[in-house]
Protein backbone atom coordinates (compact mmCIF):
# COMPACT_ATOMS: atom_id res chain seq x y z
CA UNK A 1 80.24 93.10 64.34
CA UNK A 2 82.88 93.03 66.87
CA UNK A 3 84.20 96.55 68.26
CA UNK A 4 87.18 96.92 69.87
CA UNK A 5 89.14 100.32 70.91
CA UNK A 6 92.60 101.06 71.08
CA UNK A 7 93.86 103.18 73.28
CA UNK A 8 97.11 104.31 72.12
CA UNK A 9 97.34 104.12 68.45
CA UNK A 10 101.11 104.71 67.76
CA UNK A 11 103.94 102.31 66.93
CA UNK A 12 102.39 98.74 68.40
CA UNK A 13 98.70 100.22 68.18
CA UNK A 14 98.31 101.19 64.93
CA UNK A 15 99.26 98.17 63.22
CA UNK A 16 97.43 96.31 65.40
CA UNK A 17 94.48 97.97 64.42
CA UNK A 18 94.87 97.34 60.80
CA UNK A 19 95.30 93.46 62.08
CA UNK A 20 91.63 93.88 63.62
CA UNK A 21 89.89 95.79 61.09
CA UNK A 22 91.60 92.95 58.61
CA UNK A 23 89.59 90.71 60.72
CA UNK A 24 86.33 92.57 60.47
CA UNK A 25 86.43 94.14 63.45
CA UNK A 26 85.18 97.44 63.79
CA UNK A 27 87.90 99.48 65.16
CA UNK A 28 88.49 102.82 67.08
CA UNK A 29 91.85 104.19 68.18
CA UNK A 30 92.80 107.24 70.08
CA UNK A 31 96.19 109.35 69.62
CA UNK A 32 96.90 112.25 71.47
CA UNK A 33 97.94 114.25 68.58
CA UNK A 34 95.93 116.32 65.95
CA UNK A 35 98.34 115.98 63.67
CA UNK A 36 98.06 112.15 63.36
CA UNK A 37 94.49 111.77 62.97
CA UNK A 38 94.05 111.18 59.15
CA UNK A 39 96.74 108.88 59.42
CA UNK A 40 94.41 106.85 61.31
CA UNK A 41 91.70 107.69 59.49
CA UNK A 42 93.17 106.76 56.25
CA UNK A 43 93.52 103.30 57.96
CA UNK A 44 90.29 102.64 58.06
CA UNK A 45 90.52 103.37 61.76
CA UNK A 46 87.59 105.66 63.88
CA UNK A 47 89.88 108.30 64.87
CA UNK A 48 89.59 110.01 68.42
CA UNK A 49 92.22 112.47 70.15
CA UNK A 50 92.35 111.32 73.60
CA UNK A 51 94.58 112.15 76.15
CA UNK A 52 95.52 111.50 80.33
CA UNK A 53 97.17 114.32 81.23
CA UNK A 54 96.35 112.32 83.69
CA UNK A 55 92.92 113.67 83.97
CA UNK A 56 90.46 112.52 81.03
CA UNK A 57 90.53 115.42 77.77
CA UNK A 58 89.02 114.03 75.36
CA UNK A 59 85.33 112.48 73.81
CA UNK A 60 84.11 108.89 76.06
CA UNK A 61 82.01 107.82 72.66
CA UNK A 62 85.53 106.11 72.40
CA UNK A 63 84.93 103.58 75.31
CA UNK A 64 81.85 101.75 73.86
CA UNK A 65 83.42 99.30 72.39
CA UNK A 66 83.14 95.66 73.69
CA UNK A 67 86.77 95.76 73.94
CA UNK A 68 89.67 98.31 74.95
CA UNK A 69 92.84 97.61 74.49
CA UNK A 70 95.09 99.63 77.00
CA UNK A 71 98.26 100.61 75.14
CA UNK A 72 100.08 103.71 76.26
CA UNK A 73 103.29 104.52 77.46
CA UNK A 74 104.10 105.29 81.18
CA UNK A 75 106.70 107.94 80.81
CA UNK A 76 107.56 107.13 84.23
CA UNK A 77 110.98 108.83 83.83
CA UNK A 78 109.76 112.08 82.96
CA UNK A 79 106.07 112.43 84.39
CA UNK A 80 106.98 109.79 87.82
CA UNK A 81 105.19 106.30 88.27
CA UNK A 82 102.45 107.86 90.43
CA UNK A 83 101.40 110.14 87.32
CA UNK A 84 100.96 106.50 85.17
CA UNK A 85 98.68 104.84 87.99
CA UNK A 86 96.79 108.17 87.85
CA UNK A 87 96.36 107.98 84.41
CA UNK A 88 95.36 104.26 84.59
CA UNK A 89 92.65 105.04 87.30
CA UNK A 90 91.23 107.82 85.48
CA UNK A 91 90.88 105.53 82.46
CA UNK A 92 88.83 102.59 84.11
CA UNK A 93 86.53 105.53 85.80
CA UNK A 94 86.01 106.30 81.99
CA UNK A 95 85.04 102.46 81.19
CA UNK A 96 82.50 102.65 84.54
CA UNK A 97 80.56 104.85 81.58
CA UNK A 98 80.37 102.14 78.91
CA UNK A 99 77.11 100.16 78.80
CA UNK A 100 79.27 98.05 76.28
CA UNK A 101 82.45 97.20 77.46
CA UNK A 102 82.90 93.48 78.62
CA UNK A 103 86.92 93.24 78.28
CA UNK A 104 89.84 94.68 78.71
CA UNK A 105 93.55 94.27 77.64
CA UNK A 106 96.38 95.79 79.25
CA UNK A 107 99.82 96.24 77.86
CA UNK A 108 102.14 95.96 80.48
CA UNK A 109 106.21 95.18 80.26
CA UNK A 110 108.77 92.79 81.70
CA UNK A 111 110.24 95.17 83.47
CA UNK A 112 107.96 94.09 86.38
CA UNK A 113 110.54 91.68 86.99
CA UNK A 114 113.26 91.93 89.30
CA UNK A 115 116.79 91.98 87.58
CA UNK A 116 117.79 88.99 88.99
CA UNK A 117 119.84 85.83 86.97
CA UNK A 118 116.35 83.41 87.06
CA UNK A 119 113.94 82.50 84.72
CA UNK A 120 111.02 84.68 85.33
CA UNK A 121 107.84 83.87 85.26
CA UNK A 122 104.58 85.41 85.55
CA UNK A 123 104.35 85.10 89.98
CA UNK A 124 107.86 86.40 89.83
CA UNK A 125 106.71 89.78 89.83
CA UNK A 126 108.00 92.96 91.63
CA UNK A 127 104.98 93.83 94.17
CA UNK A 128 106.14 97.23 94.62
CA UNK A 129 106.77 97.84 90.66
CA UNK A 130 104.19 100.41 89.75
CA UNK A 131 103.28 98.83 86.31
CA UNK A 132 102.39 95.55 88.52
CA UNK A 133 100.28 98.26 90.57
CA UNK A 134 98.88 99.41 87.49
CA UNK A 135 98.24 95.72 86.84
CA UNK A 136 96.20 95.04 89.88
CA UNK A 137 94.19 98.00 89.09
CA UNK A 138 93.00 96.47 85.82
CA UNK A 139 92.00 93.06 87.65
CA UNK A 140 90.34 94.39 90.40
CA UNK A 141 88.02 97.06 88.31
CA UNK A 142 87.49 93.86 86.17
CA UNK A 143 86.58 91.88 88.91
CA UNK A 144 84.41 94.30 90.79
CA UNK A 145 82.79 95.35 87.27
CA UNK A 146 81.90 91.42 85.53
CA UNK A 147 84.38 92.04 83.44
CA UNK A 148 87.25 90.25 82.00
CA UNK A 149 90.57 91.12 81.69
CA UNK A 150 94.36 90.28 79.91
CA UNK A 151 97.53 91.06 81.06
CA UNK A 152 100.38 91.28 78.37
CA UNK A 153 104.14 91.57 79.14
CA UNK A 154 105.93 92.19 76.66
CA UNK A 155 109.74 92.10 76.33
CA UNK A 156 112.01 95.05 74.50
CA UNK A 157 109.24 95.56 71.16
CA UNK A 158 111.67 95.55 68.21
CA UNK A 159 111.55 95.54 64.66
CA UNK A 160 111.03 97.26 61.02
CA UNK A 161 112.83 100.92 62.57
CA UNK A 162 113.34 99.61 66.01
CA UNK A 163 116.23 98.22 65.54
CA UNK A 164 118.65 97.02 68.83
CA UNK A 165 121.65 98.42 67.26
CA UNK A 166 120.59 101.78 67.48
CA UNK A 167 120.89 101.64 71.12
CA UNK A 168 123.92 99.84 71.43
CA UNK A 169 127.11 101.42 72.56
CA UNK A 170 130.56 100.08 72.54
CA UNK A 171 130.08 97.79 75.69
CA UNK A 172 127.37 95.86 73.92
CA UNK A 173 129.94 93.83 72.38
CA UNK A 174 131.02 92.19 75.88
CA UNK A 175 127.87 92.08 76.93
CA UNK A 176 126.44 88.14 77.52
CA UNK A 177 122.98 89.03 78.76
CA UNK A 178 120.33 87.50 77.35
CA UNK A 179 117.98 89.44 75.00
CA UNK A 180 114.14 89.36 75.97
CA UNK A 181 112.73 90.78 72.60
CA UNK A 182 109.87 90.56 70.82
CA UNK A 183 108.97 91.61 67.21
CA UNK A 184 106.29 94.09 66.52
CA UNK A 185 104.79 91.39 64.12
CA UNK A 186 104.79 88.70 66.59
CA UNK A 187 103.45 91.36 69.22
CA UNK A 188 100.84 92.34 67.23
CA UNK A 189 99.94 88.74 66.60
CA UNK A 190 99.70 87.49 69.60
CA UNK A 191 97.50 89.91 71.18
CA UNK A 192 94.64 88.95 67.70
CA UNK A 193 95.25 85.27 68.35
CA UNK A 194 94.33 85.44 72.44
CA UNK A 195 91.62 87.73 71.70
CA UNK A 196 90.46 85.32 68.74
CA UNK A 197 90.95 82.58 71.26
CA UNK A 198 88.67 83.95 73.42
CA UNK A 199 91.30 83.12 76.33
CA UNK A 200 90.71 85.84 79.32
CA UNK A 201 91.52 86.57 83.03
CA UNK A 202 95.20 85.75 82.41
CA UNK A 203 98.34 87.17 82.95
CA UNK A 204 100.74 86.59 79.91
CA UNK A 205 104.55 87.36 79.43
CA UNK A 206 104.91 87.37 75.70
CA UNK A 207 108.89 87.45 74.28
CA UNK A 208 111.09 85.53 71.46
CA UNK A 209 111.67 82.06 72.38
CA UNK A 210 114.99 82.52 71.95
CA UNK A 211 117.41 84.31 73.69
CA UNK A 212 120.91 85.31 72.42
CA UNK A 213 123.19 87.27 74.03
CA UNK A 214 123.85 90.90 73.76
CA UNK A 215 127.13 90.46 72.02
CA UNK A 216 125.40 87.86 69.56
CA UNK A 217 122.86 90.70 68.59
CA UNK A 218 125.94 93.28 68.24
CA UNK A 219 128.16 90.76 65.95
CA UNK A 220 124.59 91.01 63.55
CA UNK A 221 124.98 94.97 63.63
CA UNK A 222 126.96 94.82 60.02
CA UNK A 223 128.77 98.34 59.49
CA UNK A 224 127.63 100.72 61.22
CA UNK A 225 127.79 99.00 64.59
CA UNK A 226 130.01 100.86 67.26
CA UNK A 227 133.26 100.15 67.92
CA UNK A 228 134.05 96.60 69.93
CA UNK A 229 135.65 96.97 74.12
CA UNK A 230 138.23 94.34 74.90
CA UNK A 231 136.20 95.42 78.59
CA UNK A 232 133.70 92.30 79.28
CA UNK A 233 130.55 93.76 81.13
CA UNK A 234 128.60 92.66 84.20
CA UNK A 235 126.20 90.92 82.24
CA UNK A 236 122.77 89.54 83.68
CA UNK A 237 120.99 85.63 82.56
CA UNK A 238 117.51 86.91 83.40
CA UNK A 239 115.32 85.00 80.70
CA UNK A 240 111.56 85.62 81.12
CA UNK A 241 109.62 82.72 80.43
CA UNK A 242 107.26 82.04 77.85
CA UNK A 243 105.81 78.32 79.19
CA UNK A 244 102.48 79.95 80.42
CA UNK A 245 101.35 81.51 76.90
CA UNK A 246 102.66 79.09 75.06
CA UNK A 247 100.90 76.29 76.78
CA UNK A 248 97.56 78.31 76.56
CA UNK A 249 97.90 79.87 73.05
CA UNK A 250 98.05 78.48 70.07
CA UNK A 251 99.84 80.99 68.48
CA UNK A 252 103.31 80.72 66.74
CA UNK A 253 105.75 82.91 66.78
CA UNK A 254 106.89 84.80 62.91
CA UNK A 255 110.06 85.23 64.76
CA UNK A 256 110.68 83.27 67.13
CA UNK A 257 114.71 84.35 67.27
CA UNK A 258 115.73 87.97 67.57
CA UNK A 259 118.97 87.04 65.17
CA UNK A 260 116.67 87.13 62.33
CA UNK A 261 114.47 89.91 62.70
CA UNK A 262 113.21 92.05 60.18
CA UNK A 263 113.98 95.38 60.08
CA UNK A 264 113.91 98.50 57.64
């Protein structure tokens, strides 16, 4: 049986451990609270409470796996960037214990990229950013460890309660930027099909195909969306580009335009 482990089982993690264990894997996830444990359990899921605080707390049974998935949040606003590459570094001397481990996934973000009006693609990278540090990290312990590795980038996760206009103020409604979103089913997806795929030791940046503006998504609000500004706002055409996964993957998108996603 395949055995993968999630590290990070919250809003993208958990259901994408129900989308492994529906395809026989055998999974284990980590959360960092008590209080969420026999949620996962009740999932079907191996439970562990794990944390990086940034040093290691928790049980490394969880890391033999042939697998780990990577999945947890930098908090770089409230715990500083350095604190998330510590966390990161702590967690591959933690796979250096695994006799099992032969891959690893990292969950990155876009927000590598500079904010500049370009399609971005995956070389396009900030050097300096520290999730691109945190990056480099992954591929060189891979590297120096026969082991393979996968880089994900995802775009703003949306969907079910995440919805965009929620965060929307009354700007958004002269805003023409582009939209780089992704739905948490297609997220989820895409991360089973590579790994299904058996496609490694690449860097992916994984959004919508489409890309409507800002205002577009704010016209879709209904209601409740906040009140409209005849003020039109500095807007940026920053579209990250999709070409490398899609040319590599066979996987198709659920949503491919963030006008018609689904939420609760």
């Amino acid at each position: 049986m395949n055995t993968i482990s999630i590290l990070g089982c919250g809003w993208l993690g958990k259901p994408l451990a129900s989308a492994f264990l529906s395809r026989k894997f055998s999974v284990k996830g980590s959360t960092t609270s008590s209080e969420k444990m026999e949620a996962l359990k009740k999932n079907g899921i191996e439970a562990f409470q794990i944390a990086f605080q940034p040093a290691f707390v928790g049980d490394s049974v969880f890391f033999d796996s042939e697998i780990l998935i990577i999945n947890i949040p930098p908090r770089a606003k409230s715990l500083g960037e350095e604190f998330h590459l510590q966390q990161i570094e702590n967690i591959l001397e933690e796979c250096k214990k695994s006799e099992t481990l032969q891959k690893i996934v990292f969950v990155s973000s876009t927000s590598v990229y500079p904010n500049l009006e370009k399609e971005m693609k995956e070389d396009n990278a900030n050097p300096k950013h520290f999730l691109f540090m945190a990056e480099n990290l992954v591929k060189n312990f891979c590297k120096n460890h026969n082991k393979q590795h996968l880089i994900i980038r995802f775009g703003g996760l949306m969907g079910y309660d995440r919805n965009p206009c929620k965060y929307f103020t009354s700007q958004t409604s002269a805003d023409y930027s582009r939209v780089n979103y992704i739905h948490q089913d297609d997220a989820v997806g895409a991360i089973l099909s590579l790994v299904e795929e058996n496609i490694w030791d690449e860097t992916f940046n994984i959004v919508s195909p489409e890309h409507p503006t800002r205002s577009e998504i704010w016209a879709k609000c209904g209601e409740n969306k906040p009140e409209a500004s005849s003020k039109n706002r500095d807007s940026s055409k920053k579209i990250i580009s999709i070409e490398n996964f899609s040319s590599k993957s066979q996987y198709q998108f659920l949503f491919p335009d963030p006008l018609a996603f689904k939420y609760l």
